[in-house]
C-alpha atoms as a PDB file:
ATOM      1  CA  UNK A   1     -20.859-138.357 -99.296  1.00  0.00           C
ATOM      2  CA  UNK A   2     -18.712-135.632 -97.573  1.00  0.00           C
ATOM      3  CA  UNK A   3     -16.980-138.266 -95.718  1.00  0.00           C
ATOM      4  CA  UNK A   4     -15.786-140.198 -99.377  1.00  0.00           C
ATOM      5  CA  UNK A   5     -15.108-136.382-100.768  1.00  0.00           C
ATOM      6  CA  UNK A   6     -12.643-135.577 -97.669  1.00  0.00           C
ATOM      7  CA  UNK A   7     -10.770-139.164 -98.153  1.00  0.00           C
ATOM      8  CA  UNK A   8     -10.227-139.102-101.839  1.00  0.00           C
ATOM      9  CA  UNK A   9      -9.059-135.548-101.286  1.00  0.00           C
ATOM     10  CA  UNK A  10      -6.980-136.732 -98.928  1.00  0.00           C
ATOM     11  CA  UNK A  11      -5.694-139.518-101.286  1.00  0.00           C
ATOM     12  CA  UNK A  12      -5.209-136.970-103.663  1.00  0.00           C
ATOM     13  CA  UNK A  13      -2.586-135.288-101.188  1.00  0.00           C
ATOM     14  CA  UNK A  14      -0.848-138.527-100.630  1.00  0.00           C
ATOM     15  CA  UNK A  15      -0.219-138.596-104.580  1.00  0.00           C
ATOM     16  CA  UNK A  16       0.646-135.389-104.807  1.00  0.00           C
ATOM     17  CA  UNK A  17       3.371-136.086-101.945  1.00  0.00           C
ATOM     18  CA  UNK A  18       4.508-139.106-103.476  1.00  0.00           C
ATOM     19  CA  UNK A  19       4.364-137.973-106.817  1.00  0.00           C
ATOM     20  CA  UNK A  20       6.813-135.578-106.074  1.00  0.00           C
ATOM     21  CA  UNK A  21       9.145-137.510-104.096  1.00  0.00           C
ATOM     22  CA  UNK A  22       9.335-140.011-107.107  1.00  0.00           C
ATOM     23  CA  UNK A  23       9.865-137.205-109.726  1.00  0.00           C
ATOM     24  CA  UNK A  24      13.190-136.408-107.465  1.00  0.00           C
ATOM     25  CA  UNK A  25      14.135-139.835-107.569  1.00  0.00           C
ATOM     26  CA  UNK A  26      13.971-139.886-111.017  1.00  0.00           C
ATOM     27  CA  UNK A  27      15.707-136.716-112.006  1.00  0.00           C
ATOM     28  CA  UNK A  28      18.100-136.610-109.308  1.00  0.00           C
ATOM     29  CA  UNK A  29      21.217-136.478-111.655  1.00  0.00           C
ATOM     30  CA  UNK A  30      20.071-133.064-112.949  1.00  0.00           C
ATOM     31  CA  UNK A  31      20.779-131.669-109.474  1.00  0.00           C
ATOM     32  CA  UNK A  32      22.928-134.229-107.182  1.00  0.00           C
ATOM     33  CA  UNK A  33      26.067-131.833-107.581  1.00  0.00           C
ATOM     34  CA  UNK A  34      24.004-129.010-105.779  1.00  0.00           C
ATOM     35  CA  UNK A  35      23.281-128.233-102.302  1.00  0.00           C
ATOM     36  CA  UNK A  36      19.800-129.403-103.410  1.00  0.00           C
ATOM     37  CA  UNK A  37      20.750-133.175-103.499  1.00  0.00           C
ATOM     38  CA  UNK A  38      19.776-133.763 -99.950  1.00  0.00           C
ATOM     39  CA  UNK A  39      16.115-132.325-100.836  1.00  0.00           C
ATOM     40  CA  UNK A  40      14.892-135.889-102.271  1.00  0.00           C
ATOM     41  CA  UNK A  41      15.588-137.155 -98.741  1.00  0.00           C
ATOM     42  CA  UNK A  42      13.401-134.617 -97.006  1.00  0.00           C
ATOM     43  CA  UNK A  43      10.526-135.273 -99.616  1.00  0.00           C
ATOM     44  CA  UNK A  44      10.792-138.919 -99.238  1.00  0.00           C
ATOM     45  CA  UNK A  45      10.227-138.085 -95.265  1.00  0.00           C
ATOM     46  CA  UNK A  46       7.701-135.920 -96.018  1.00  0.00           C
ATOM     47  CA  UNK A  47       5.692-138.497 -97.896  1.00  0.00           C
ATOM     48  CA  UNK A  48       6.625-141.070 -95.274  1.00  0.00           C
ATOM     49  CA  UNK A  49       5.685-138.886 -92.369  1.00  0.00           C
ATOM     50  CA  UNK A  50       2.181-137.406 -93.930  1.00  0.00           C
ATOM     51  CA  UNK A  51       0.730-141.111 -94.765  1.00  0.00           C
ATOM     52  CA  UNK A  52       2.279-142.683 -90.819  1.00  0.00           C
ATOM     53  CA  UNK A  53       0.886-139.548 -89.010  1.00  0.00           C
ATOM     54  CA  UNK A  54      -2.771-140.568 -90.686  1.00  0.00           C
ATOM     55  CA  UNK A  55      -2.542-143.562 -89.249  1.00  0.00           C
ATOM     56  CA  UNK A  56      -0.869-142.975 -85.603  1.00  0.00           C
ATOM     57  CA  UNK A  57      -3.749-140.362 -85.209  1.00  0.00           C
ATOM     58  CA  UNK A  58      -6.234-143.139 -86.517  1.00  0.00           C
ATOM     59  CA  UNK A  59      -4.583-145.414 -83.658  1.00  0.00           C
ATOM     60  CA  UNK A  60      -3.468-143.720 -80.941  1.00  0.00           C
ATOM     61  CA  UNK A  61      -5.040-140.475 -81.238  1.00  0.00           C
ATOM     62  CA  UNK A  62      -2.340-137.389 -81.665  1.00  0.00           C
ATOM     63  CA  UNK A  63       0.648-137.308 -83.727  1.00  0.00           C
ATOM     64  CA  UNK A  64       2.051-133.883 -83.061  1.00  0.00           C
ATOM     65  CA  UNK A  65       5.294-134.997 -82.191  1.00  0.00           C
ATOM     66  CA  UNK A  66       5.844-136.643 -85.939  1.00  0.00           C
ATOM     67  CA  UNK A  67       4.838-133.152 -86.890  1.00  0.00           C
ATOM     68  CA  UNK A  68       6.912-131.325 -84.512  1.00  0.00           C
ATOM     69  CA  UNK A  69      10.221-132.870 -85.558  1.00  0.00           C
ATOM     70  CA  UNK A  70       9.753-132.933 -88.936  1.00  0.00           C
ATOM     71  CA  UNK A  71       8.798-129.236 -89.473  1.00  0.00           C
ATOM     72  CA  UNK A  72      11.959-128.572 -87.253  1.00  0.00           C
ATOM     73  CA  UNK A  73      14.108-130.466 -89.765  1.00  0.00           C
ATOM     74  CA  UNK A  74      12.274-129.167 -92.570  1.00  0.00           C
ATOM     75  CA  UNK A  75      12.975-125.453 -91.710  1.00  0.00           C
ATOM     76  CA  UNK A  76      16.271-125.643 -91.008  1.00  0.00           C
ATOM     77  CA  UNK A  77      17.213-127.844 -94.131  1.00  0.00           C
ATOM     78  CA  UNK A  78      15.980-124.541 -96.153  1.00  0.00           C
ATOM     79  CA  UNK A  79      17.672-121.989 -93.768  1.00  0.00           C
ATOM     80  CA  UNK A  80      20.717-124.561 -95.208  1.00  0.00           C
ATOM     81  CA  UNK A  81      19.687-124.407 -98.802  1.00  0.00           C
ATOM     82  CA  UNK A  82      19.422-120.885 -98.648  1.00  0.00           C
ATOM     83  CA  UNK A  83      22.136-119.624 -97.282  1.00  0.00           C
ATOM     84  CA  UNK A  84      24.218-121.788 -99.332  1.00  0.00           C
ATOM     85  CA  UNK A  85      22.607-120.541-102.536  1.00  0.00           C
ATOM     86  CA  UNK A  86      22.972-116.977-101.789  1.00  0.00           C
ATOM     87  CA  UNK A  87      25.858-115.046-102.564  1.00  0.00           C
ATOM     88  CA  UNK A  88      25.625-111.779-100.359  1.00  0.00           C
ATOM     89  CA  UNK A  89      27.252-111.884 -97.219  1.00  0.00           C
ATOM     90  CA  UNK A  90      25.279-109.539 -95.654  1.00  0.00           C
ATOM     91  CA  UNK A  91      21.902-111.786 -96.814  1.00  0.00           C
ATOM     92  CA  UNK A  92      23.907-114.915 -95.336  1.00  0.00           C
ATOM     93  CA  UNK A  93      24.342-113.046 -92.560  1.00  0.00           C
ATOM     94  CA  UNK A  94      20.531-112.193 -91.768  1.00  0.00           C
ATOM     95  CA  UNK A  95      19.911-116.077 -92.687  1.00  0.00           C
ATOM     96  CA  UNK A  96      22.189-116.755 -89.618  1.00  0.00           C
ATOM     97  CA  UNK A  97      20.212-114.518 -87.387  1.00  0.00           C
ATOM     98  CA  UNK A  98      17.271-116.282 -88.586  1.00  0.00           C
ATOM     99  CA  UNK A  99      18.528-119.473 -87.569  1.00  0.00           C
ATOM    100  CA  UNK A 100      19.347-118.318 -84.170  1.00  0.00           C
ATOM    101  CA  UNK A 101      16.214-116.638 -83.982  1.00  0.00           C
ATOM    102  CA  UNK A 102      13.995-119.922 -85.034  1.00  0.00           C
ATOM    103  CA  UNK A 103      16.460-122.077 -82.630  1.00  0.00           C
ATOM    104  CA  UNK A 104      15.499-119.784 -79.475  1.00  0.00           C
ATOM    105  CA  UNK A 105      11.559-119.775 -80.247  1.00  0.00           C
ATOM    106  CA  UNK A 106      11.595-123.281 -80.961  1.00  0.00           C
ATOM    107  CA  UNK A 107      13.402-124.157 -76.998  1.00  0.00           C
ATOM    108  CA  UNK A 108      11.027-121.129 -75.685  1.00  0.00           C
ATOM    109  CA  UNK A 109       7.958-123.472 -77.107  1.00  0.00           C
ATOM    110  CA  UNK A 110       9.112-126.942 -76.444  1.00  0.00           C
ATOM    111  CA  UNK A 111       9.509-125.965 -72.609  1.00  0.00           C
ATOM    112  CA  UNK A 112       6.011-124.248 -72.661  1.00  0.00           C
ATOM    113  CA  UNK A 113       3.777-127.218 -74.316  1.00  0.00           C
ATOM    114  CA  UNK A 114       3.426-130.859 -74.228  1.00  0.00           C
ATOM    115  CA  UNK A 115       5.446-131.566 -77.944  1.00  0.00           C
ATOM    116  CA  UNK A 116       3.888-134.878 -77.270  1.00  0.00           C
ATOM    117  CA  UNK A 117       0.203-133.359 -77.521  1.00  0.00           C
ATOM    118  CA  UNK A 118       0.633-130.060 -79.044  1.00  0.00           C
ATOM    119  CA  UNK A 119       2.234-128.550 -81.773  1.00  0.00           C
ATOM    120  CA  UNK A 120       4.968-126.251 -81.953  1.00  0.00           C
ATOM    121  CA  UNK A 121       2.938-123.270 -83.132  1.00  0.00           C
ATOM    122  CA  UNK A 122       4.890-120.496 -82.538  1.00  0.00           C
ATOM    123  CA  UNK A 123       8.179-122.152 -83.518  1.00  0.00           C
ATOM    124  CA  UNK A 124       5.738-122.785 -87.055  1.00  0.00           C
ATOM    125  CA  UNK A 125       5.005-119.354 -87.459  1.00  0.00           C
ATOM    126  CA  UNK A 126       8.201-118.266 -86.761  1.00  0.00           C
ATOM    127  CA  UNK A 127      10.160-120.718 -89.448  1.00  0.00           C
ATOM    128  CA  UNK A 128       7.529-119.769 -91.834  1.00  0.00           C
ATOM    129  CA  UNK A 129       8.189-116.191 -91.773  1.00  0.00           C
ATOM    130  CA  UNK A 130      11.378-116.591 -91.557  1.00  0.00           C
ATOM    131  CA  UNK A 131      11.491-118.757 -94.957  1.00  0.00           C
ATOM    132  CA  UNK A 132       9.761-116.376 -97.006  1.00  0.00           C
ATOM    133  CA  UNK A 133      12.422-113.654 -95.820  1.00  0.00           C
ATOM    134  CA  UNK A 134      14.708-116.374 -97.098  1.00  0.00           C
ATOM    135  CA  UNK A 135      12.921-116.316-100.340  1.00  0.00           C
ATOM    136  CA  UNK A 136      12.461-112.591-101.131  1.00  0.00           C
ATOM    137  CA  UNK A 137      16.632-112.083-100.105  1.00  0.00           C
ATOM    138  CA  UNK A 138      17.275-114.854-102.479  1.00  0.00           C
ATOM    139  CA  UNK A 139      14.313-113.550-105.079  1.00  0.00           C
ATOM    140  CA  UNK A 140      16.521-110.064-104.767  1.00  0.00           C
ATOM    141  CA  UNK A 141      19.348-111.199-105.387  1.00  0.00           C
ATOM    142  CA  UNK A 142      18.638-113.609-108.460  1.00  0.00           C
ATOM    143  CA  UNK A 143      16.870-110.931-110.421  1.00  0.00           C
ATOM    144  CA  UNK A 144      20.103-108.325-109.867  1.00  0.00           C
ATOM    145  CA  UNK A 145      22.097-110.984-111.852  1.00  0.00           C
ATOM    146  CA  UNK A 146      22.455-112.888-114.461  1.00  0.00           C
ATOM    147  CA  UNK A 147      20.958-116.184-113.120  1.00  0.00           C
ATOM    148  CA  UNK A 148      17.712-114.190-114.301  1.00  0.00           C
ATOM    149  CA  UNK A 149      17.808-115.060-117.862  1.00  0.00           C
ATOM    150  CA  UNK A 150      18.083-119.067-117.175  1.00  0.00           C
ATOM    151  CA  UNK A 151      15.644-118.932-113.945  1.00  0.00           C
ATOM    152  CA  UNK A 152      12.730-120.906-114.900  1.00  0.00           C
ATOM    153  CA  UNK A 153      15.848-123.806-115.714  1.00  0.00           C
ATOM    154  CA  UNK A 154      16.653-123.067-111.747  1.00  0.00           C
ATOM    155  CA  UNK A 155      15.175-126.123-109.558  1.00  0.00           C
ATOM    156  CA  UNK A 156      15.711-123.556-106.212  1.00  0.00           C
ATOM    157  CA  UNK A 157      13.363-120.946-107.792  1.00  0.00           C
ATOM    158  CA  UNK A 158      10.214-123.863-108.465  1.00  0.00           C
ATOM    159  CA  UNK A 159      10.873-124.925-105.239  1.00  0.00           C
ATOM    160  CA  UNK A 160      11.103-120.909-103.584  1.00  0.00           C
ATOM    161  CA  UNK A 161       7.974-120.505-105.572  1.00  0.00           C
ATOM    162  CA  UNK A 162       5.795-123.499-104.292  1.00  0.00           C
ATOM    163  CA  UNK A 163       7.397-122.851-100.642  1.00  0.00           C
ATOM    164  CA  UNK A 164       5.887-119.351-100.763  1.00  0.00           C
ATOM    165  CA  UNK A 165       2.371-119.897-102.134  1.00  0.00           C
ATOM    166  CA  UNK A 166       1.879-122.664 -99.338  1.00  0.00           C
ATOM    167  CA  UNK A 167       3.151-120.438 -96.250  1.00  0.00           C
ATOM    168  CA  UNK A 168       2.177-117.168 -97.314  1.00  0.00           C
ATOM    169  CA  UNK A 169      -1.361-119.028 -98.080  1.00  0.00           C
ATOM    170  CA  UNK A 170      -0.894-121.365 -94.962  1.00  0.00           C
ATOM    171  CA  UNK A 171       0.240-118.961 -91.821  1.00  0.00           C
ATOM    172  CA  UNK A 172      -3.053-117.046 -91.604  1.00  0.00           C
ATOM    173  CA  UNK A 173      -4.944-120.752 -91.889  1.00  0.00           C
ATOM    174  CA  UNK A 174      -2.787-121.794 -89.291  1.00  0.00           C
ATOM    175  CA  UNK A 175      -3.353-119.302 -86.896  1.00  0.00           C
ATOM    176  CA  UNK A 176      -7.121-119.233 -87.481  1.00  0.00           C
ATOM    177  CA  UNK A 177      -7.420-122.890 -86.881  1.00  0.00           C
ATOM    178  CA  UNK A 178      -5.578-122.435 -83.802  1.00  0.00           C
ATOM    179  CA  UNK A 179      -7.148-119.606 -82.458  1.00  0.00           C
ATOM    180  CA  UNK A 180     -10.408-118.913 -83.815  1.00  0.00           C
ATOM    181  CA  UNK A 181     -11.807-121.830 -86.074  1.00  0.00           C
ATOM    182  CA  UNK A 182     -14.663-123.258 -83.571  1.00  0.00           C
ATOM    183  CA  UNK A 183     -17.055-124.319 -85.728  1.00  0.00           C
ATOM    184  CA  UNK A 184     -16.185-127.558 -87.394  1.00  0.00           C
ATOM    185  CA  UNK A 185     -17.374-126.663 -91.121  1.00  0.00           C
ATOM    186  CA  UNK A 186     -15.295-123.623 -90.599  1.00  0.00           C
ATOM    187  CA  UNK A 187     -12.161-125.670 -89.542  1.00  0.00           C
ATOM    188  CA  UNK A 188     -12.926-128.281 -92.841  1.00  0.00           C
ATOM    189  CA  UNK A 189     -12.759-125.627 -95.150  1.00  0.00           C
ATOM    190  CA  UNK A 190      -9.789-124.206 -93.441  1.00  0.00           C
ATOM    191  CA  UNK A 191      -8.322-127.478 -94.084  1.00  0.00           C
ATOM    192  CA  UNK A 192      -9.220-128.439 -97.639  1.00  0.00           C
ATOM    193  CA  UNK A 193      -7.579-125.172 -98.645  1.00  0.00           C
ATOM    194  CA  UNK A 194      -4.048-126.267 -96.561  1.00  0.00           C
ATOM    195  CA  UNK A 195      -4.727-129.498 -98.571  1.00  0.00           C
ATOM    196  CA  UNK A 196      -5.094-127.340-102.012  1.00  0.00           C
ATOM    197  CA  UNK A 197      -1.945-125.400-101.290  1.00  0.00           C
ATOM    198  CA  UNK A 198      -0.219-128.778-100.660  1.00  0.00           C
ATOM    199  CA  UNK A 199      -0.879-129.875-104.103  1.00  0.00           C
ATOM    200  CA  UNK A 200       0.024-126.492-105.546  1.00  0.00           C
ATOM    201  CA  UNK A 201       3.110-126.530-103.813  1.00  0.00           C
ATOM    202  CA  UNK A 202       3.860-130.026-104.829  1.00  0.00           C
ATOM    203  CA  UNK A 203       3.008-129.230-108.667  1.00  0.00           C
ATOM    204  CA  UNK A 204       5.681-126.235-108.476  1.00  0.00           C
ATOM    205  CA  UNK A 205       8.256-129.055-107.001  1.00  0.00           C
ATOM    206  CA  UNK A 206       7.581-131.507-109.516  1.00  0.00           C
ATOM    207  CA  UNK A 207       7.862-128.621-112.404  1.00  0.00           C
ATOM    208  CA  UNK A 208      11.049-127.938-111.379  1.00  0.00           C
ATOM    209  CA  UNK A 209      12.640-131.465-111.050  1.00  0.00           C
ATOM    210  CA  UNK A 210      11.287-131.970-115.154  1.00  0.00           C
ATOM    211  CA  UNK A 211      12.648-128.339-116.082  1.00  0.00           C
ATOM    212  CA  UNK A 212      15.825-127.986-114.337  1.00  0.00           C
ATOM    213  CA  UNK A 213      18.849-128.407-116.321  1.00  0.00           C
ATOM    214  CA  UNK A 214      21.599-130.755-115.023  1.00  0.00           C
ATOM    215  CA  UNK A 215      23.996-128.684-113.111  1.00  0.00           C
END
C-alpha cells in the first residue's frame, strides 16, 4: 500500500510539472515580449529532466549529474530574470555579486565531489539563498512603486512567490536529508513534503501564466 501511495504521489508531481509546462505553452503570447519568454524552455526541461532522472536512477542507479546541471542552469536563468526585472542599480549590482558568488561555490564543489555521484550541495544551498535575496530586493522594490496596484496581473511575482515557498520550505529539508535524515521513514517524510512544495510551487506558476496580462 505505501509503495502505490509513494508512486501515485509521485505521478501526481509529474502532472503538476507538466501541467505547468503546458499552461506556458499555451499562454505564452501574454508574456513572449518579456525577459520571461525563455522561462517555458526551462519548465519544459524541468519536466523532461524530473520524469528521465526517474528512470536513469531506475537503470543505472544515480542521476546526480542530470540534477547537477540543471539546478546550475536553473539558478542562473533567475539571477538573469531578476536582474533584468529590477530597476535599482544598486539591487542589480548585489545580483551581480551573487552571481559571482554562486559561480565560485559552484567550481569550489565540483572540484571537491564526484558531480557524477553526488550532488552539488553546497552550490544548492548557496543558489537558493541567493534567490530568495533576489526575491525580497525585487519584493522591495515592487511594493515602493506603482507596479503594486497591478501585481497579482505580474507573471514574475506568481513565479517569485512559488520560488520562495519551495526554497525557503526546501533548504532546511535539504540539509536534513543530507546530514541528519538516517532513518528511512524519516527521510520519506522529508521527501513527500519536497514533493508537496513542488506542487505548491507549480500551482503558483500555473496561476500566474492564466492571470498575467499580455505585456
Amino acid at each position: 500500500m505505501d509503495e502505490i501511495l509513494n508512486s501515485t504521489f509521485q505521478y501526481i508531481v509529474f502532472a503538476f510539472y507538466g501541467i505547468a509546462a503546458l499552461t506556458a505553452i499555451l499562454f505564452y503570447s501574454n508574456y513572449k515580449h518579456t525577459v520571461l519568454k525563455y522561462f517555458v524552455w526551462i519548465l519544459i526541461y524541468t519536466f523532461i529532466n524530473e520524469v528521465s532522472a526517474k528512470y536513469v536512477y531506475y537503470w543505472v542507479d544515480k542521476n546526480a549529474i542530470m540534477y547537477n546541471v540543471f539546478n546550475t542552469i536553473y539558478f542562473l536563468y533567475f539571477f538573469y530574470v531578476f536582474w533584468n526585472f529590477i530597476r535599482s542599480k544598486t539591487y542589480k549590482n548585489w545580483i551581480v555579486y551573487s552571481v559571482i558568488l554562486f559561480s565560485i561555490v559552484t567550481l569550489i564543489n565540483v572540484f571537491i565531489i564526484d558531480i557524477l555521484e553526488e550532488t552539488l550541495m553546497y552550490s544548492y544551498i548557496t543558489g537558493s539563498c541567493l534567490i530568495i535575496f533576489c526575491i525580497i530586493l525585487y519584493y522591495i522594490e515592487i511594493l515602493s512603486d506603482s507596479r503594486v496596484l497591478h501585481i497579482k496581473e505580474d507573471l514574475l511575482f506568481w513565479i517569485s512567490i512559488g520560488l520562495l515557498l519551495f526554497y525557503v520550505g526546501y533548504i532546511p529539508i535539504k540539509i536534513s536529508r543530507t546530514f541528519f535524515a538516517t532513518n528511512m521513514d524519516v527521510f520519506l517524510t522529508l521527501f513527500n513534503v519536497q514533493r508537496t512544495l513542488i506542487v505548491i510551487m507549480n500551482s503558483c506558476f500555473i496561476i500566474g501564466f492564466l492571470w498575467t496580462k499580455k505585456k
